[in-house]
C-alpha atoms as a PDB file:
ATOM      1  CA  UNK A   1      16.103   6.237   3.284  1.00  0.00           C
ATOM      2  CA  UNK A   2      13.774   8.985   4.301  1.00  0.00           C
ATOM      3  CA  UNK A   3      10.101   8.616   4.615  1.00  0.00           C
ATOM      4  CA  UNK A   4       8.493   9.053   1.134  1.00  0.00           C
ATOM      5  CA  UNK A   5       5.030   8.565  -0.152  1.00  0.00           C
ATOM      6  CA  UNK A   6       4.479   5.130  -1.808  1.00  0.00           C
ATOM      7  CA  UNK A   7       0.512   4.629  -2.818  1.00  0.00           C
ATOM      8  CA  UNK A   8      -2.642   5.020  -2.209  1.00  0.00           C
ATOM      9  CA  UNK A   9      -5.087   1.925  -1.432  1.00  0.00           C
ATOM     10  CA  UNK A  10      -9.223   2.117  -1.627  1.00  0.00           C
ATOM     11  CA  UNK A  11     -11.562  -0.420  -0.746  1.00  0.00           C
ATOM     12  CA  UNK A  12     -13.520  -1.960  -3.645  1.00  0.00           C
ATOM     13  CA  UNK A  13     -15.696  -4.479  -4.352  1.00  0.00           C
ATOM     14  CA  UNK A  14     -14.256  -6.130  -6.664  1.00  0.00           C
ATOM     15  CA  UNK A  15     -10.539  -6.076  -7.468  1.00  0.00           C
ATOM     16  CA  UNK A  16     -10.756  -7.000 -11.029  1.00  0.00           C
ATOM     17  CA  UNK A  17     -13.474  -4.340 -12.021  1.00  0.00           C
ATOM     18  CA  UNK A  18     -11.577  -2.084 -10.659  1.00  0.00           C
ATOM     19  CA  UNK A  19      -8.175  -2.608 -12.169  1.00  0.00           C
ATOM     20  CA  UNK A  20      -9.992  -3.213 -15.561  1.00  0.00           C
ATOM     21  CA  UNK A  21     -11.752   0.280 -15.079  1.00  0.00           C
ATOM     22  CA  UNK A  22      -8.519   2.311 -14.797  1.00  0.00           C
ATOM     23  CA  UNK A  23      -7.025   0.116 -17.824  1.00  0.00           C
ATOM     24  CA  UNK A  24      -9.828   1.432 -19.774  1.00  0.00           C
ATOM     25  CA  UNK A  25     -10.071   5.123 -18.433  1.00  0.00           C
ATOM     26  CA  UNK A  26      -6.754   6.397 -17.729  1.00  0.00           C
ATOM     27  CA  UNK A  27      -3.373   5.940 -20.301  1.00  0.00           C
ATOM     28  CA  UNK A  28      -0.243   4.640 -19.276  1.00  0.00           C
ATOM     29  CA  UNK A  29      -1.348   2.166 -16.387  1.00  0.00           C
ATOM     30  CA  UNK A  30       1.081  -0.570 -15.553  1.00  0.00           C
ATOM     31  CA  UNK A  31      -0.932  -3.802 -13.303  1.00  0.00           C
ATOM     32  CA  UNK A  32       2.335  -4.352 -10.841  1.00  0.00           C
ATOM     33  CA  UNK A  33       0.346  -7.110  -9.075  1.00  0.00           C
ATOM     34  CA  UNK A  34      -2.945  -8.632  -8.991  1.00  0.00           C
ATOM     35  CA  UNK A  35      -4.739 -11.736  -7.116  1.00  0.00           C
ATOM     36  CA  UNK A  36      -8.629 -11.731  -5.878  1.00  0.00           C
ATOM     37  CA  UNK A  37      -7.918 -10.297  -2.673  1.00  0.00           C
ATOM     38  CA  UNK A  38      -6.085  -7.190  -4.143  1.00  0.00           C
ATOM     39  CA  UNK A  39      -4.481  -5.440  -6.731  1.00  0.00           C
ATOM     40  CA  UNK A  40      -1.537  -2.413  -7.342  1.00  0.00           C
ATOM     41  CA  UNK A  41      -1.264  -0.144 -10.421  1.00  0.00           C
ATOM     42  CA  UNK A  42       0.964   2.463 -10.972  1.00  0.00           C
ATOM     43  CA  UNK A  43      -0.328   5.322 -13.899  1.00  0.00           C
ATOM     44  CA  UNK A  44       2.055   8.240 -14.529  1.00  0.00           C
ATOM     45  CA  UNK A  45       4.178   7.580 -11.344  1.00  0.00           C
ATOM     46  CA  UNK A  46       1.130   7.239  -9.015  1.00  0.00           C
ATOM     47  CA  UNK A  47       0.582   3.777  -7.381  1.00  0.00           C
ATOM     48  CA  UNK A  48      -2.794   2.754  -6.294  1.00  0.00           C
ATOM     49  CA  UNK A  49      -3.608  -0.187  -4.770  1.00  0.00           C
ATOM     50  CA  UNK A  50      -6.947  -1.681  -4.394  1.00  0.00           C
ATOM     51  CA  UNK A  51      -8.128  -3.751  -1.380  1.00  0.00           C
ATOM     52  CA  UNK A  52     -11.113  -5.459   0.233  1.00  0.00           C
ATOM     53  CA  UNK A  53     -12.739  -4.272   3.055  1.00  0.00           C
ATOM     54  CA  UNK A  54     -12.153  -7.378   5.815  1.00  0.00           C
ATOM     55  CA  UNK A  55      -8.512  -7.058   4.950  1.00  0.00           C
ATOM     56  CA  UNK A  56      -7.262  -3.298   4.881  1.00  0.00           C
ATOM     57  CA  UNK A  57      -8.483   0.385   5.462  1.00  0.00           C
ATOM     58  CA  UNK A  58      -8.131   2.788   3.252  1.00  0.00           C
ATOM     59  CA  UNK A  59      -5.061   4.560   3.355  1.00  0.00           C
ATOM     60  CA  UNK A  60      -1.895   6.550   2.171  1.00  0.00           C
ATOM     61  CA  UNK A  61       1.068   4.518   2.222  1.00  0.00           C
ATOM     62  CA  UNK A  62       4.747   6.086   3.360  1.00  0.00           C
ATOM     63  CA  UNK A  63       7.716   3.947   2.886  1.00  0.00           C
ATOM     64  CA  UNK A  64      10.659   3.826   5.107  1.00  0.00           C
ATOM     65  CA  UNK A  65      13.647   1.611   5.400  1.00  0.00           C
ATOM     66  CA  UNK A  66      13.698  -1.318   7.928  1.00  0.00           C
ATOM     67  CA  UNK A  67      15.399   0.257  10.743  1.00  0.00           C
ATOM     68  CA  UNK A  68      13.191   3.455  10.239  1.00  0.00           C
ATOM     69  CA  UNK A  69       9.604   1.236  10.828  1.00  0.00           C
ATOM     70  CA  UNK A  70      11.408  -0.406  13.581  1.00  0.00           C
ATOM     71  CA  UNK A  71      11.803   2.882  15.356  1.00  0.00           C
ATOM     72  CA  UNK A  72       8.294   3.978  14.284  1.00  0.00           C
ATOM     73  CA  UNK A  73       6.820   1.538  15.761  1.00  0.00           C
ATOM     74  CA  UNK A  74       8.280   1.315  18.889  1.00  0.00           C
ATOM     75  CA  UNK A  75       7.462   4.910  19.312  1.00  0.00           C
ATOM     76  CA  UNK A  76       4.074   4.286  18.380  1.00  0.00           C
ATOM     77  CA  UNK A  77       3.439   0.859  20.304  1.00  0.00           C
ATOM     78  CA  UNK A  78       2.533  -1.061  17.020  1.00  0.00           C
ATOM     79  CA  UNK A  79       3.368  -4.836  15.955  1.00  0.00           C
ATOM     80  CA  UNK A  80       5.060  -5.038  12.398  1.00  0.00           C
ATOM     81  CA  UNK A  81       3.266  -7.098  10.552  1.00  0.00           C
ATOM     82  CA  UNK A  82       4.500  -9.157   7.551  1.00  0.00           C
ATOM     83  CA  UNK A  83       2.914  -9.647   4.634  1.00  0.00           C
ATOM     84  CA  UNK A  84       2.514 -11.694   1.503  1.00  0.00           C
ATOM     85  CA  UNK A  85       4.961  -9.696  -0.880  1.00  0.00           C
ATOM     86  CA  UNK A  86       7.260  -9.566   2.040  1.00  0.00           C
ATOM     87  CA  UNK A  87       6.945  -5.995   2.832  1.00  0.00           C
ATOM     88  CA  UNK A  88       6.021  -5.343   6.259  1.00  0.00           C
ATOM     89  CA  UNK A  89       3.882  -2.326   7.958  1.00  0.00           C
ATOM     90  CA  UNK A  90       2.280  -1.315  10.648  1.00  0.00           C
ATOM     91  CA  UNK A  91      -0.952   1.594  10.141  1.00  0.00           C
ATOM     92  CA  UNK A  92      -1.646   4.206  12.158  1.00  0.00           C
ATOM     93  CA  UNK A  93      -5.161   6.128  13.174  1.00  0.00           C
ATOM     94  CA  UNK A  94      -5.126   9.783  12.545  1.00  0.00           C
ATOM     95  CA  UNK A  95      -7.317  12.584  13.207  1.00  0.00           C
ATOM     96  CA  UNK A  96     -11.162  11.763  11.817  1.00  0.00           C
ATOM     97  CA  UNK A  97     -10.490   8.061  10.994  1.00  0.00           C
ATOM     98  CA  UNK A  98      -7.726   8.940   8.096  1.00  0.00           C
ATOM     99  CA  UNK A  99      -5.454   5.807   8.244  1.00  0.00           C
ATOM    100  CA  UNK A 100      -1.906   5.756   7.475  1.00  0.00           C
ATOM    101  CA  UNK A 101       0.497   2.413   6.693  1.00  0.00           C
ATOM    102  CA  UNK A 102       4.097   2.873   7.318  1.00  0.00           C
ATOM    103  CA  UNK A 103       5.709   0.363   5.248  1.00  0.00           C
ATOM    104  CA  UNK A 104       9.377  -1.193   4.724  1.00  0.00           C
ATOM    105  CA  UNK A 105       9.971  -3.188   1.411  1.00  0.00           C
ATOM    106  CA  UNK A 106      13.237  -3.675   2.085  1.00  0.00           C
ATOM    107  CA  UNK A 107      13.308  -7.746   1.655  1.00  0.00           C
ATOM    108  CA  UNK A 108       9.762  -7.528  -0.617  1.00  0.00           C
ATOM    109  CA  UNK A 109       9.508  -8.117  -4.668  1.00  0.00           C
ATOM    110  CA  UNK A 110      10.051  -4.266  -4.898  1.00  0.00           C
ATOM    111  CA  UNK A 111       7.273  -2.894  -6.916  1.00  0.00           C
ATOM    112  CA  UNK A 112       8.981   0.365  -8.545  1.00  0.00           C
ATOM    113  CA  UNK A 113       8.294   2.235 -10.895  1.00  0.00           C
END
């Protein structure tokens, strides 16, 4: 698998609001998950997820298979870091604070589209 983009994630408040705000304003929006501590959408073939601050930057997402965020990070000097759905990622610090998560979800619930 090639690197490809996979979502978008913003910091909010309030996870629910905010997933009940794009229900009402934009069509076609699919909830793919959703707990208090965050939430993933997809509209149109855009995922978005939305996060709280104490637990993850905003960021663009780019997924890659196992063996690619392996590489990655060694190259980069990050720890992989598991999560909940069983993907696993490691984010990255570009220029003027932009933040970037290369994930795997390679053993996760796969949230396609």
């Amino acid at each position: 698998m090639e690197m490809q983009f996979d979502h978008i994630a913003q910091q909010v408040p309030d996870i629910a609001e905010a997933i009940a705000w794009y229900q009402q304003t934009l069509s076609n929006v699919r909830v793919l998950y959703q707990d208090e501590s965050w939430g993933f959408l997809e509209c149109n073939g855009v995922k978005l997820a939305f996060v709280k601050r104490d637990q993850h930057p905003n960021h663009l997402a780019w997924r890659v298979s196992a063996a690619e965020l392996e590489r990655l990070a060694a190259l980069h000097g990050k720890e992989i870091v598991p999560h909940r759905d069983k993907t696993r990622s490691f984010y990255l610090e570009g220029p003027g604070g932009q933040w970037v998560e290369i994930i795997s979800f390679e053993q996760a619930a796969d949230y396609e589209s």
